[in-house]
C-alpha atoms as a PDB file:
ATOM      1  CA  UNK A   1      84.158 116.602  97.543  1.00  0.00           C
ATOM      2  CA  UNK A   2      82.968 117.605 101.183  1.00  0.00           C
ATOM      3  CA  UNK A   3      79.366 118.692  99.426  1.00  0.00           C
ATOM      4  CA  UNK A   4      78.752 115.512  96.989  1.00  0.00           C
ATOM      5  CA  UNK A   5      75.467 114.135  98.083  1.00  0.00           C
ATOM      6  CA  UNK A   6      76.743 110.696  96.963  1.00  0.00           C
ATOM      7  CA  UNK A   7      80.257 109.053  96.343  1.00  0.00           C
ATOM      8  CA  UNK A   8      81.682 105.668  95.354  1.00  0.00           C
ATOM      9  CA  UNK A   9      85.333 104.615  96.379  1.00  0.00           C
ATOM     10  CA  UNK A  10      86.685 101.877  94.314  1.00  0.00           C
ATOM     11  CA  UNK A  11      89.743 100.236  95.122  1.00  0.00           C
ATOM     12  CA  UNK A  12      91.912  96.536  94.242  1.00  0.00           C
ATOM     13  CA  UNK A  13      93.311  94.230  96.435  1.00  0.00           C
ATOM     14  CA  UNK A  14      97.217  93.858  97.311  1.00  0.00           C
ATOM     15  CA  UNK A  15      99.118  91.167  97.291  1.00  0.00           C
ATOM     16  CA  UNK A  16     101.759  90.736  99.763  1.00  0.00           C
ATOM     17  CA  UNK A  17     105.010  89.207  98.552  1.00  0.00           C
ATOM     18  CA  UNK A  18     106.551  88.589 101.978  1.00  0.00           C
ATOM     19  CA  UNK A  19     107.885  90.856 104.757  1.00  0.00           C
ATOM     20  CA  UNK A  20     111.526  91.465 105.375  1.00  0.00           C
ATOM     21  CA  UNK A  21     111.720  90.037 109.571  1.00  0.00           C
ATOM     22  CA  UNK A  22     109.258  88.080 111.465  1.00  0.00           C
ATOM     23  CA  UNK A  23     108.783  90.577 114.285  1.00  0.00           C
ATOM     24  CA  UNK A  24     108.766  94.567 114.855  1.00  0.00           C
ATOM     25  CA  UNK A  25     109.596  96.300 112.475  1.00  0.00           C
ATOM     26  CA  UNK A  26     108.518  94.175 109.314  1.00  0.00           C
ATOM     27  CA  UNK A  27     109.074  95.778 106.132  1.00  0.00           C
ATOM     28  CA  UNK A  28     108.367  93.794 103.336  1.00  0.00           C
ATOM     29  CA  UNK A  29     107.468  94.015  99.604  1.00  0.00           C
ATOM     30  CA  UNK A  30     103.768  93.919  97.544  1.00  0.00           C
ATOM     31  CA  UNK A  31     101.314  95.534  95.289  1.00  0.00           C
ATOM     32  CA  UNK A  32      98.628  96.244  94.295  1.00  0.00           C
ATOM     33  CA  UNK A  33      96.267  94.892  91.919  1.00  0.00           C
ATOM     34  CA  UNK A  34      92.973  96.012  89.825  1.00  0.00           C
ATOM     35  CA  UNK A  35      90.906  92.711  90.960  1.00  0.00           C
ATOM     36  CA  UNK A  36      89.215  91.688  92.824  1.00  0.00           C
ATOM     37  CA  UNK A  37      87.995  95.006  93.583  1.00  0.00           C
ATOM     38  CA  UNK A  38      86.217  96.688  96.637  1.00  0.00           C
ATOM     39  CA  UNK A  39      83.368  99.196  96.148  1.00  0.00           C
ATOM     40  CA  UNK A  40      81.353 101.474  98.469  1.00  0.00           C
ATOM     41  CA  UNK A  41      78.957 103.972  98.236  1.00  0.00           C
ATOM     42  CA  UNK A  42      78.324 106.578 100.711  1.00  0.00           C
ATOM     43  CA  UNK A  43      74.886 109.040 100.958  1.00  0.00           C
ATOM     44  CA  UNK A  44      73.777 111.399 103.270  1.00  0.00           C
ATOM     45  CA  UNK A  45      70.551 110.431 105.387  1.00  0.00           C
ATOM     46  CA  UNK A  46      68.895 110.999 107.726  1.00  0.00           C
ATOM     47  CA  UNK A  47      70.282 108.491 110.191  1.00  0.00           C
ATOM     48  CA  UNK A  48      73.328 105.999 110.235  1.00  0.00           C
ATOM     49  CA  UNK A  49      72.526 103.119 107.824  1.00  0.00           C
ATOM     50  CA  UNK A  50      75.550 100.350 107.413  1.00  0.00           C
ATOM     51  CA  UNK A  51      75.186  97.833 105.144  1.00  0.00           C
ATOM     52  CA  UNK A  52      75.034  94.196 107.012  1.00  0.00           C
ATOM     53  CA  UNK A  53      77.225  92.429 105.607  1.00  0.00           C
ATOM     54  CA  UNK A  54      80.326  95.299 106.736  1.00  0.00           C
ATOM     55  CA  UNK A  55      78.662  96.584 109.636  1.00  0.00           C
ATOM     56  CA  UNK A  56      80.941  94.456 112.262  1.00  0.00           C
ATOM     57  CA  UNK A  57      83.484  96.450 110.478  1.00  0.00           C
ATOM     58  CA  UNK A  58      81.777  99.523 109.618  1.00  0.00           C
ATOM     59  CA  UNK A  59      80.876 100.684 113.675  1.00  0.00           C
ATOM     60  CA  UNK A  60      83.844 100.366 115.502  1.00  0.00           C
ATOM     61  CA  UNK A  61      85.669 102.442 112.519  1.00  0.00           C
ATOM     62  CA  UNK A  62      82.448 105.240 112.316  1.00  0.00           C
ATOM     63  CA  UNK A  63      83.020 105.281 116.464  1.00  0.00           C
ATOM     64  CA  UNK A  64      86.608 106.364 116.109  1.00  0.00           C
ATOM     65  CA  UNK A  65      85.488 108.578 113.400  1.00  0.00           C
ATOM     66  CA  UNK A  66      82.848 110.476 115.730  1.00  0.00           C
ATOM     67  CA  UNK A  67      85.918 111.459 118.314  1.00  0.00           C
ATOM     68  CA  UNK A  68      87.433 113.496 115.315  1.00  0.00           C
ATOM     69  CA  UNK A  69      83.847 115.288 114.172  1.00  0.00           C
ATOM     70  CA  UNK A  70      83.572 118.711 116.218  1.00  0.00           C
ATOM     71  CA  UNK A  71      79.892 117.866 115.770  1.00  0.00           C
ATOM     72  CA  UNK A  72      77.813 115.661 118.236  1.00  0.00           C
ATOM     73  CA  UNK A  73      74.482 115.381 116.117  1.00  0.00           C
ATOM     74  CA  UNK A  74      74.447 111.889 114.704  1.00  0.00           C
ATOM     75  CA  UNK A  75      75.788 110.735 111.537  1.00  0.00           C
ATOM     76  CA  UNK A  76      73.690 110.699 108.651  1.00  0.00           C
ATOM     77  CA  UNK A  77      75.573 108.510 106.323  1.00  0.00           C
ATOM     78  CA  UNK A  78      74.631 105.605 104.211  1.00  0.00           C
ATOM     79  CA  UNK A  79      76.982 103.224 103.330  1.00  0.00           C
ATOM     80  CA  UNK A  80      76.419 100.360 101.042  1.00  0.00           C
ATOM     81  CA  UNK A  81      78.914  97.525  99.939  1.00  0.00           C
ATOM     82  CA  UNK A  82      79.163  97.122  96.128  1.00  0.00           C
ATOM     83  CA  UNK A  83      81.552  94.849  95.663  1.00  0.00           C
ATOM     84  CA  UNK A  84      84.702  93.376  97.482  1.00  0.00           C
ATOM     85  CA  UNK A  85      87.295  90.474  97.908  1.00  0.00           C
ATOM     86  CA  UNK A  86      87.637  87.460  99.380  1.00  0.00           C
ATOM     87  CA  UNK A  87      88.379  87.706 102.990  1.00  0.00           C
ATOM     88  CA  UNK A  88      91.527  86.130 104.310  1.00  0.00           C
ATOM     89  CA  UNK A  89      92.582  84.802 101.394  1.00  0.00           C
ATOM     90  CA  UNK A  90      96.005  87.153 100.887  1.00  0.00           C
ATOM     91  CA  UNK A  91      94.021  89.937  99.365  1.00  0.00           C
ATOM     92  CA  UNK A  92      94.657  92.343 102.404  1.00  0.00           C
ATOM     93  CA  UNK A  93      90.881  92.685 101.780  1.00  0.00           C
ATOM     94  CA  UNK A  94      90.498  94.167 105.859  1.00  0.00           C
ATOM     95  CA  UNK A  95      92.647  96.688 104.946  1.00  0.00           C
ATOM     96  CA  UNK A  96      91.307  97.856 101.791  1.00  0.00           C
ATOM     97  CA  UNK A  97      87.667  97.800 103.061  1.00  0.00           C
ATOM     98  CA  UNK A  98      88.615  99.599 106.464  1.00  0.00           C
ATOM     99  CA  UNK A  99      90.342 102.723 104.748  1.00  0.00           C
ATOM    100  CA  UNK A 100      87.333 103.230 102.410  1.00  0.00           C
ATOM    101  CA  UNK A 101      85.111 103.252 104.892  1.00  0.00           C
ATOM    102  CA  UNK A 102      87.231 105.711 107.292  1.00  0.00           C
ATOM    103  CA  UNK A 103      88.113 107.562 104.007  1.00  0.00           C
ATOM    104  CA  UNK A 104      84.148 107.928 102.609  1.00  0.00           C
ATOM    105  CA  UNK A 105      82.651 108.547 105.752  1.00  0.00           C
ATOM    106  CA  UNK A 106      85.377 111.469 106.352  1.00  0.00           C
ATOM    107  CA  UNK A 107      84.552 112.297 103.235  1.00  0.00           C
ATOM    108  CA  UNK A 108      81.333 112.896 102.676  1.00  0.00           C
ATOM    109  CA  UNK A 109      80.870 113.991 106.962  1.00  0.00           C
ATOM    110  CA  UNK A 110      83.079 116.918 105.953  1.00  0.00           C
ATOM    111  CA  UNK A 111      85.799 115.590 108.655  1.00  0.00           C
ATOM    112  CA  UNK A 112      89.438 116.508 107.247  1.00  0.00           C
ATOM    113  CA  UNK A 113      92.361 113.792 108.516  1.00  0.00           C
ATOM    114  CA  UNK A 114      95.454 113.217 107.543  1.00  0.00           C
ATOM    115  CA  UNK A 115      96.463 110.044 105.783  1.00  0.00           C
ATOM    116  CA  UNK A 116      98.309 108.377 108.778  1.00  0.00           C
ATOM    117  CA  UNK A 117      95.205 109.805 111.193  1.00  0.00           C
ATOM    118  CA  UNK A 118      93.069 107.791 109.182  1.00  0.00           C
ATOM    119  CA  UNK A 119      94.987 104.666 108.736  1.00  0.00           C
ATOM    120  CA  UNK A 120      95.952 104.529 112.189  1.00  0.00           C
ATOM    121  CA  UNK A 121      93.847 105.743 114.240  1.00  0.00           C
ATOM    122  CA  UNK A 122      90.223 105.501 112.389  1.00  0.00           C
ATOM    123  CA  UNK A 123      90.666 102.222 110.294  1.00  0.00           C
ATOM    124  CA  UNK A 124      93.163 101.061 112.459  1.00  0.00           C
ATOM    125  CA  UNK A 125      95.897  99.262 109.968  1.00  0.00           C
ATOM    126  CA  UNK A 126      99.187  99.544 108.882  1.00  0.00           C
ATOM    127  CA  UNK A 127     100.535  98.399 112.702  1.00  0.00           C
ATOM    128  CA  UNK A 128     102.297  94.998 111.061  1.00  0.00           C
ATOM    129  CA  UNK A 129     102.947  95.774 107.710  1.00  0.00           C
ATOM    130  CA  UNK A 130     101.541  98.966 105.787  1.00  0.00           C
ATOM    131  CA  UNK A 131     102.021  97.406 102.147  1.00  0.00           C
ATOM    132  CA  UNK A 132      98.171  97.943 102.151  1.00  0.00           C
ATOM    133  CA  UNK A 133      98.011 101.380 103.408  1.00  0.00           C
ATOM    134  CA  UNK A 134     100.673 102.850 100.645  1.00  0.00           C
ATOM    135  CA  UNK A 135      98.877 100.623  98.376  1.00  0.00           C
ATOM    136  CA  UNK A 136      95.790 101.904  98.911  1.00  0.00           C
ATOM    137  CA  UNK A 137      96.501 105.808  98.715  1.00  0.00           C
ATOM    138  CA  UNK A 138      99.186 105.230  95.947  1.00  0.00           C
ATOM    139  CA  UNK A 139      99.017 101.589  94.059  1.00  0.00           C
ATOM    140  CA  UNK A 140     102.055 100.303  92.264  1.00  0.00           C
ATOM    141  CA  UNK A 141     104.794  98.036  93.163  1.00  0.00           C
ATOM    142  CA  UNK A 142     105.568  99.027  96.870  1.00  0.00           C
ATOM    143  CA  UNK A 143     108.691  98.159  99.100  1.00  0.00           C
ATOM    144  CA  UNK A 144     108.832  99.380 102.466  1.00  0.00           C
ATOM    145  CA  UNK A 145     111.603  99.373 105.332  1.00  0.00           C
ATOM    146  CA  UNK A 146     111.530  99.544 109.000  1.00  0.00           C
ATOM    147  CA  UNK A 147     111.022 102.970 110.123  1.00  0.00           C
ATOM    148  CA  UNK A 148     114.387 104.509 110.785  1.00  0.00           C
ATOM    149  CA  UNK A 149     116.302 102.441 108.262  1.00  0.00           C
ATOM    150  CA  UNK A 150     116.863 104.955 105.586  1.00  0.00           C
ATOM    151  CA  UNK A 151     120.734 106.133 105.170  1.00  0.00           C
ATOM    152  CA  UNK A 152     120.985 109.550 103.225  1.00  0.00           C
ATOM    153  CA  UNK A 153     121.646 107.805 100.689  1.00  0.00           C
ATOM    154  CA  UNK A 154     118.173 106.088 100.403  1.00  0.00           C
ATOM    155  CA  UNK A 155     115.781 108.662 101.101  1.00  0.00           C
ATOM    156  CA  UNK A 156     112.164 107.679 101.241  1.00  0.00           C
ATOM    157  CA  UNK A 157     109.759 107.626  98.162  1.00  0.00           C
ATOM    158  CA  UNK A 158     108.348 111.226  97.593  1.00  0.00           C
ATOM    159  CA  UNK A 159     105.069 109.531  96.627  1.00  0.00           C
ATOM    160  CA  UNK A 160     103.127 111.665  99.608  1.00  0.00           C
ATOM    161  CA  UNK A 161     104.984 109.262 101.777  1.00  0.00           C
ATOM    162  CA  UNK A 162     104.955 112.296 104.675  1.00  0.00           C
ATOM    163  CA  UNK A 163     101.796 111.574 104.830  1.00  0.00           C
ATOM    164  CA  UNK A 164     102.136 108.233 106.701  1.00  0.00           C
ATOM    165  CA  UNK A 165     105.358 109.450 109.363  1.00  0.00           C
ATOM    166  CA  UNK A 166     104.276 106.411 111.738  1.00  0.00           C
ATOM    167  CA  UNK A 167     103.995 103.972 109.182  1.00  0.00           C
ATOM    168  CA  UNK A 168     106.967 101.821 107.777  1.00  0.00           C
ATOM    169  CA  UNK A 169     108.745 104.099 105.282  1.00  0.00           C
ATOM    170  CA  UNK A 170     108.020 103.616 101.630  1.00  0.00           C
ATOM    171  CA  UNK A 171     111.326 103.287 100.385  1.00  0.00           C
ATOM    172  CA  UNK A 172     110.608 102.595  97.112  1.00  0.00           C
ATOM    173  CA  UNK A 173     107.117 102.822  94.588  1.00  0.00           C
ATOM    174  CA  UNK A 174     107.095 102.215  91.043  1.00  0.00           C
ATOM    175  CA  UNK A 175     104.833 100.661  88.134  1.00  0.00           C
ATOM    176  CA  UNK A 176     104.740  97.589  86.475  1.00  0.00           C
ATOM    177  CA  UNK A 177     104.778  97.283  82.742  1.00  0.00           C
ATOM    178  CA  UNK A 178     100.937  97.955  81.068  1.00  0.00           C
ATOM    179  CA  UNK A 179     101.151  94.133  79.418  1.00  0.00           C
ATOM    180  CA  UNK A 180     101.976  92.218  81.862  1.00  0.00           C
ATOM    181  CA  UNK A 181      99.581  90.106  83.995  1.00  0.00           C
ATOM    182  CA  UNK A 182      98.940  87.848  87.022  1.00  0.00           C
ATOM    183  CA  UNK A 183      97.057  84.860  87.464  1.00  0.00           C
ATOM    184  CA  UNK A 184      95.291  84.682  90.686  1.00  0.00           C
ATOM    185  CA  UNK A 185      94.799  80.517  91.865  1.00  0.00           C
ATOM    186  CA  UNK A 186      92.840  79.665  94.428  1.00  0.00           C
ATOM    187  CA  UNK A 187      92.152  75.978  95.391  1.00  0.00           C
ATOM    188  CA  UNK A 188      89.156  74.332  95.595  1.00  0.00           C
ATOM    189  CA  UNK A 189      87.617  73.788  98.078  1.00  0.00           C
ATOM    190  CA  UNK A 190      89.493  76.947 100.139  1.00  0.00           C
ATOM    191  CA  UNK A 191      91.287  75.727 103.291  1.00  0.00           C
ATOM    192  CA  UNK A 192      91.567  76.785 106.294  1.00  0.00           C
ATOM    193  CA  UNK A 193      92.465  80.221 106.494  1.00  0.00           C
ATOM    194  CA  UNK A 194      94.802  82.713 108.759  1.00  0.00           C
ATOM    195  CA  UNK A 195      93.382  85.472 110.484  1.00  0.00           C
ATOM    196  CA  UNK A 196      93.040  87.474 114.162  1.00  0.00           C
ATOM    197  CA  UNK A 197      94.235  85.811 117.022  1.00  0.00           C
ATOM    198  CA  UNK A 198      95.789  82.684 115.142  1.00  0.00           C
ATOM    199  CA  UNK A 199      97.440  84.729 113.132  1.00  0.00           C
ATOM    200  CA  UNK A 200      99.053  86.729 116.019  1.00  0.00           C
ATOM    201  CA  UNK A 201     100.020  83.358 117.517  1.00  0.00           C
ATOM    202  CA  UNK A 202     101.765  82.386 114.780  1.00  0.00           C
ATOM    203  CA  UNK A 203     103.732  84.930 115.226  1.00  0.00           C
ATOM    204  CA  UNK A 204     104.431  84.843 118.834  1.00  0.00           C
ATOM    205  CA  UNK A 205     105.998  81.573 117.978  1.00  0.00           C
ATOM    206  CA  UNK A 206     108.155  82.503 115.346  1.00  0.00           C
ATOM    207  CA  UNK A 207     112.216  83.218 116.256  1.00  0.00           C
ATOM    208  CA  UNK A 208     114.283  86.718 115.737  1.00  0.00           C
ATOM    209  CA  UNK A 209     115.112  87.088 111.846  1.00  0.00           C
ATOM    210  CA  UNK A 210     118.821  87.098 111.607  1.00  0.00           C
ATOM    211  CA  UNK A 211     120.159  90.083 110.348  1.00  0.00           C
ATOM    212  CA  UNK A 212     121.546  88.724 106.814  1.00  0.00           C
ATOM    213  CA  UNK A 213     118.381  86.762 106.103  1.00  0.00           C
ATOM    214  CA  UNK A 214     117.133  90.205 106.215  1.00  0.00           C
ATOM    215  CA  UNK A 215     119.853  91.611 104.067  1.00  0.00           C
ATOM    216  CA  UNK A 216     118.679  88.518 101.632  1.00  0.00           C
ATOM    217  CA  UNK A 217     115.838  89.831 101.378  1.00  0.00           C
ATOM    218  CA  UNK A 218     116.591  93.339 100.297  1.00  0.00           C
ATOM    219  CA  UNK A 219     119.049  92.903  98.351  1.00  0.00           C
ATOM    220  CA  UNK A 220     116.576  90.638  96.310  1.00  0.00           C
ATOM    221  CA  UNK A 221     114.342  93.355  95.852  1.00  0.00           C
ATOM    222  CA  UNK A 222     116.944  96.348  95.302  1.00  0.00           C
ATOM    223  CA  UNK A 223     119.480  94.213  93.133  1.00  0.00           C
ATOM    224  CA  UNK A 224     116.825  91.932  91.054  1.00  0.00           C
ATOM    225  CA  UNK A 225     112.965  92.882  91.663  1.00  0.00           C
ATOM    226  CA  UNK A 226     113.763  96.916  90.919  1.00  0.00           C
ATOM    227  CA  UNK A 227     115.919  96.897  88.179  1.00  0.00           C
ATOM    228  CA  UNK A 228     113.680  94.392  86.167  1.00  0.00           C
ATOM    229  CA  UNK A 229     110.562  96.344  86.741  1.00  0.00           C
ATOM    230  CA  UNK A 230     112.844  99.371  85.521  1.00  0.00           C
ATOM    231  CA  UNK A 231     113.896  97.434  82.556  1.00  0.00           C
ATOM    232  CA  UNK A 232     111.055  95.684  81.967  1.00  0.00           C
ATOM    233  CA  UNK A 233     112.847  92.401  81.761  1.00  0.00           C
ATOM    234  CA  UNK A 234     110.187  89.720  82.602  1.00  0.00           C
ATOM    235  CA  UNK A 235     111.951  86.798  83.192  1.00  0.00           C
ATOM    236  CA  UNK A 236     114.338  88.490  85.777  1.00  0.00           C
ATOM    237  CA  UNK A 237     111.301  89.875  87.373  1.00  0.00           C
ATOM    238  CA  UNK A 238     109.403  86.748  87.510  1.00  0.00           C
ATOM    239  CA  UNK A 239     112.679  84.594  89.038  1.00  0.00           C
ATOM    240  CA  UNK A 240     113.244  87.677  91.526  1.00  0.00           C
ATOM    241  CA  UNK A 241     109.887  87.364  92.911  1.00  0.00           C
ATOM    242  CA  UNK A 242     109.416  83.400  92.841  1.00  0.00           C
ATOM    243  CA  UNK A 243     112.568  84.239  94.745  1.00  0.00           C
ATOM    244  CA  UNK A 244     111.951  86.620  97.280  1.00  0.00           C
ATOM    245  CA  UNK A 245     108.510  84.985  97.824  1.00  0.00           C
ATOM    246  CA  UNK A 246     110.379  81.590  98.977  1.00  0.00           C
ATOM    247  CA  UNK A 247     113.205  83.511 101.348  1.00  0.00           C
ATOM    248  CA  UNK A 248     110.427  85.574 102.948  1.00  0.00           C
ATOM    249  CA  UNK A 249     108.104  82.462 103.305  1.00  0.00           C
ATOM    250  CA  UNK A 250     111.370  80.653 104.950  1.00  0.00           C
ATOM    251  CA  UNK A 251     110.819  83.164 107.716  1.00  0.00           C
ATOM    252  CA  UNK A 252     107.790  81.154 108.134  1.00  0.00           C
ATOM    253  CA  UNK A 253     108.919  78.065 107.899  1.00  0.00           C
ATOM    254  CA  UNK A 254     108.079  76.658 111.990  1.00  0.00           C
ATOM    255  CA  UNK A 255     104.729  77.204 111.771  1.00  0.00           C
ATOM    256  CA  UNK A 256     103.857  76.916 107.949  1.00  0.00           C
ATOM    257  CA  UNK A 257     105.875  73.712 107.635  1.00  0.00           C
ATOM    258  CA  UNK A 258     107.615  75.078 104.709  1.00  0.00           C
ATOM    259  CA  UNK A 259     108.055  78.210 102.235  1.00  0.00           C
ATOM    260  CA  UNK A 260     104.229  77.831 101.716  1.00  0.00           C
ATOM    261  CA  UNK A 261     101.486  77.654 104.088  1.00  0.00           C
ATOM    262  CA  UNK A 262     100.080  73.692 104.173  1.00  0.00           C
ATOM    263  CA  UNK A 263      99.754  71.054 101.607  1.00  0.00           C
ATOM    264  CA  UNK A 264      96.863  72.608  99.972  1.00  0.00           C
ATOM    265  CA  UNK A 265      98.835  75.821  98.822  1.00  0.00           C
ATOM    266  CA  UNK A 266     102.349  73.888  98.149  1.00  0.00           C
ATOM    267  CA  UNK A 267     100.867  71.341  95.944  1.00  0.00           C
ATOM    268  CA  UNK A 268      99.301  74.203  93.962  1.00  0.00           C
ATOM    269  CA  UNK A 269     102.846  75.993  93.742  1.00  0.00           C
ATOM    270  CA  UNK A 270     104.299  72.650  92.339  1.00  0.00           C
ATOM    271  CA  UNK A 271     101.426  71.966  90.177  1.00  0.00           C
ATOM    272  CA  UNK A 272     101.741  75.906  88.656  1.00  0.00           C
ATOM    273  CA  UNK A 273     105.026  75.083  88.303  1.00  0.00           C
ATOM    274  CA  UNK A 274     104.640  71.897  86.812  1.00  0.00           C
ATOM    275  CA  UNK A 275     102.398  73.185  84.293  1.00  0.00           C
ATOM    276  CA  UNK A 276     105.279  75.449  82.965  1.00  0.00           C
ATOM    277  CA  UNK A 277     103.915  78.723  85.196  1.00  0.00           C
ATOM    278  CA  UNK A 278     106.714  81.429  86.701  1.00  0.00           C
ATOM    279  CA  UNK A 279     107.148  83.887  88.889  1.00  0.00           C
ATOM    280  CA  UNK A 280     104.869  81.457  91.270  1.00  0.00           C
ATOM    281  CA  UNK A 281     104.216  82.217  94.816  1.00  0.00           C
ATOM    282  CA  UNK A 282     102.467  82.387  97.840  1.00  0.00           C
ATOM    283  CA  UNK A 283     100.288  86.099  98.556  1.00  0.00           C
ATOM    284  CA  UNK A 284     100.736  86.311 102.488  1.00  0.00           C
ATOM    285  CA  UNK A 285      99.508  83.732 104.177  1.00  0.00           C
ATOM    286  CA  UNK A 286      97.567  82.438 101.011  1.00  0.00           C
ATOM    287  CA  UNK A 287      95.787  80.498 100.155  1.00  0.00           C
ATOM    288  CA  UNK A 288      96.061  82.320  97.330  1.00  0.00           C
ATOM    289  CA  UNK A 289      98.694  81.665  95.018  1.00  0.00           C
ATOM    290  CA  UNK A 290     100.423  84.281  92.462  1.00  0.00           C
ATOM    291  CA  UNK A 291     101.570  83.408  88.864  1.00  0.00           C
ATOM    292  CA  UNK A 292     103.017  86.009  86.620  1.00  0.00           C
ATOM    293  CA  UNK A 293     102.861  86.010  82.828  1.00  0.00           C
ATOM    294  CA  UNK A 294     104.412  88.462  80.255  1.00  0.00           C
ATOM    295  CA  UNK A 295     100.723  89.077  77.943  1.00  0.00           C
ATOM    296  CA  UNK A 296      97.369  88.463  78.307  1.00  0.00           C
ATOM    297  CA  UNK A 297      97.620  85.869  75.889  1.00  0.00           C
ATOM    298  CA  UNK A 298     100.354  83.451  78.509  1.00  0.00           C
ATOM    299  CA  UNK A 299      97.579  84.543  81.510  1.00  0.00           C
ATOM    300  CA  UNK A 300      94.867  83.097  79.200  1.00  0.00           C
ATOM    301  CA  UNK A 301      96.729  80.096  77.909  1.00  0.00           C
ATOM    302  CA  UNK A 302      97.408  79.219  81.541  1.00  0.00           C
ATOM    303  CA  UNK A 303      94.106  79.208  82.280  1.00  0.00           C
ATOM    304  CA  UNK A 304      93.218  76.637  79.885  1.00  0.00           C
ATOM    305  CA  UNK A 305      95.690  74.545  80.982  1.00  0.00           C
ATOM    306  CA  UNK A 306      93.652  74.522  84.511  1.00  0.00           C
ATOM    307  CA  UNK A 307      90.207  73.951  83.603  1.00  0.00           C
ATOM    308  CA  UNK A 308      88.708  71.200  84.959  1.00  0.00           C
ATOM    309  CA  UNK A 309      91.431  71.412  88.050  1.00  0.00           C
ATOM    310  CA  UNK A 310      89.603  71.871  91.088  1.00  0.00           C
ATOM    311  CA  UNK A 311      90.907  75.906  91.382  1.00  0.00           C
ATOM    312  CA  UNK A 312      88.777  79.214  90.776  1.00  0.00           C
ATOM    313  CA  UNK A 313      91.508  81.490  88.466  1.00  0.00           C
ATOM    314  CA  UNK A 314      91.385  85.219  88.274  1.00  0.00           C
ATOM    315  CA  UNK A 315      93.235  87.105  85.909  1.00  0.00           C
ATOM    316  CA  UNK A 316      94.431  90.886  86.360  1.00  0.00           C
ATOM    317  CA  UNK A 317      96.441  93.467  85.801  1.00  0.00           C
ATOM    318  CA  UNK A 318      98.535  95.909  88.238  1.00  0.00           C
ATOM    319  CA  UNK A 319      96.990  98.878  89.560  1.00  0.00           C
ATOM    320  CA  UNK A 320      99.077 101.876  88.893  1.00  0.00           C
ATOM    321  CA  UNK A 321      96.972 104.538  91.038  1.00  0.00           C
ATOM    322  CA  UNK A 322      95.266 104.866  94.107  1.00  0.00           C
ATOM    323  CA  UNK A 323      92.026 104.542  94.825  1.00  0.00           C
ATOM    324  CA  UNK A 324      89.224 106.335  93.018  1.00  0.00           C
ATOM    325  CA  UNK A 325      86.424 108.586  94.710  1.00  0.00           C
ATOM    326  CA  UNK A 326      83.827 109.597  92.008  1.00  0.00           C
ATOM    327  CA  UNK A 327      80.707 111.431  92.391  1.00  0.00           C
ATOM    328  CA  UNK A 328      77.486 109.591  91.505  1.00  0.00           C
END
C-alpha cells in the first residue's frame, strides 16, 4: 500500500449503546454500522491540498502526523471528502473521520504507526470511550471494560486488541446475525446537539457511578446482550439492549432529565414504541434514536408506518469488518 498513487478508505458509523460509569474509566458497549458511511480519498501532489469542508479537522491531525515523518520536505497529499455522517448526531462521526485521515495520510506518506500511535496520538480519540476506535479497525458488536478490569478468567478479545494497550480493553467482539437490521430515526427538525466543551460539562456535573449500577450494566451485556447475539435469539437481543440502553442512559439522568436526552428524543422513543418498534434506544447522546428489527422486511414496514412523521429514517445493516482501504 505505501506505493499506491491513490487510495479510498471507507468506513460506517458506530453507535454507542451507553458506557458502563460516568467518569474515568468508562467502558461501555456499541457497534458498528454500514451507514451512513465516511469516504476519503488520498493522492500524492505536489503540495498539501485538504478538502474544506474537513480541513479544521484535517491540519491539526496532518501536524501531529509530520512529528512522526523522518522527512521534513512538505507533504504532498491530497485529500478529498467523499462522503460522511452527520456530525453530532450519535454517529461517533469525529472519530471515524479523524482515524481515516491519520490512517490515509500514514498511508499513502509511507509513515508506519501502530494502531494505538495513531488513535491516540495522531487522531487523537479513544481518551473517553474507544467503542469507535475498536470499531473502526475491527467492526462488529464491541464491549469494552476499564483498563485493568480483566480477571484471568476474562482475558481480552484476541481481535488485534494489543494493538490498542492504552485504550479500554476490548473484552469482548462478535457479529450480529446477516438478516437483521436497524432503523436509524432522526427527528425533524434536529435539536440541539452535544458536543466539545458542553459535552465535557455535562460530565463534570455528573456524580460517581456506584459500583453495582456498574455491575447492572455488565451483567446486562454478558448474561443477555452476548448470549442472544450467540444464539441469534432476536427478541432477547432486542429487550437486552432497549435495556441496557435505559440503565446506561440513567447514568445520565441529572443533566439529560431522564434515560433520554430532552423531549425531542424521548417523545420519539415513546412514539417508536408506540408504533409497535423494539429494541428502541437512544445512540449516545442522540438525537439519534436506534430501532432494531429481525428482516428487512419489519425495517421496511416500520418505515411506512413513519412517513409523513416529521423524522428522516435510515435503514442498515451491521458492519462485520473494519474499514476498507482500496486502491483506485
Amino acid at each position: 500500500m505505501d506505493s499506491a498513487r491513490c487510495i479510498q478508505i471507507r468506513t460506517g458509523s458506530r453507535l454507542h449503546f451507553g458506557l458502563l460509569r460516568t467518569g474515568p474509566p468508562f467502558g461501555g458497549l456499541g457497534m458498528m454500522i454500514h451507514d451512513p458511511a465516511t469516504i476519503l480519498q488520498f493522492s500524492r501532489s505536489e503540495t498539501l491540498i485538504v478538502d474544506p469542508a474537513i480541513a479544521s479537522r484535517a491540519n491539526p491531525i496532518l501536524a501531529r502526523l509530520r512529528e512522526h515523518r523522518a522527512s521534513q520536505k512538505p507533504l504532498g497529499l491530497e485529500i478529498r471528502l467523499l462522503r460522511t455522517s452527520l456530525s453530532h448526531c450519535g454517529f461517533g462521526s469525529g472519530t471515524q473521520l479523524s482515524l481515516a485521515i491519520a490512517e490515509g495520510a500514514a498511508t499513502l506518506l509511507g509513515i508506519r504507526l501502530s494502531k494505538e500511535t495513531l488513535a491516540l496520538e495522531v487522531a487523537g480519540r479513544g481518551k473517553r470511550s474507544a467503542i469507535g476506535v475498536h470499531g473502526y479497525f475491527h467492526g462488529g458488536l464491541l464491549f469494552e471494560t476499564p483498563t485493568g478490569s480483566h480477571s484471568e478468567d476474562t482475558p481480552p478479545s484476541p481481535a488485534d486488541t494489543e494493538a490498542l494497550p492504552s485504550l479500554n480493553l476490548l473484552e469482548e467482539r462478535c457479529t450480529l446475525p446477516a438478516d437483521w437490521r436497524v432503523a436509524l430515526v432522526l427527528p425533524r427538525p434536529l435539536p440541539s446537539r452535544m458536543s466539545g466543551d458542553r459535552e465535557a460539562k455535562q460530565f463534570e456535573q455528573l456524580s460517581e457511578t456506584p459500583a453495582h449500577r456498574v455491575d447492572l450494566l455488565s451483567r446486562l451485556v454478558r448474561e443477555d446482550v452476548l448470549p442472544a447475539v450467540e444464539t441469534a435469539d432476536f427478541d432477547r437481543f432486542s429487550h437486552a439492549i432497549s435495556a441496557y440502553n435505559h440503565a446506561s442512559g440513567m447514568l445520565y439522568e441529572s443533566v439529560q432529565g431522564g434515560p433520554y436526552n430532552g423531549e425531542a428524543v424521548s417523545g420519539l422513543v415513546q412514539r417508536l414504541r408506540g408504533l409497535g418498534a423494539v429494541g428502541v434506544g437512544q445512540t449516545s447522546w442522540g438525537p439519534c434514536v436506534f430501532a432494531w428489527c429481525p428482516t428487512a422486511q419489519d425495517a421496511e414496514f416500520l418505515r411506512r408506518k413513519l412517513h409523513g412523521a416529521p423524522v428522516q429514517v435510515i435503514v442498515t445493516t451491521p458492519l462485520d469488518r473494519g474499514r476498507t482501504l482500496t486502491d483506485v
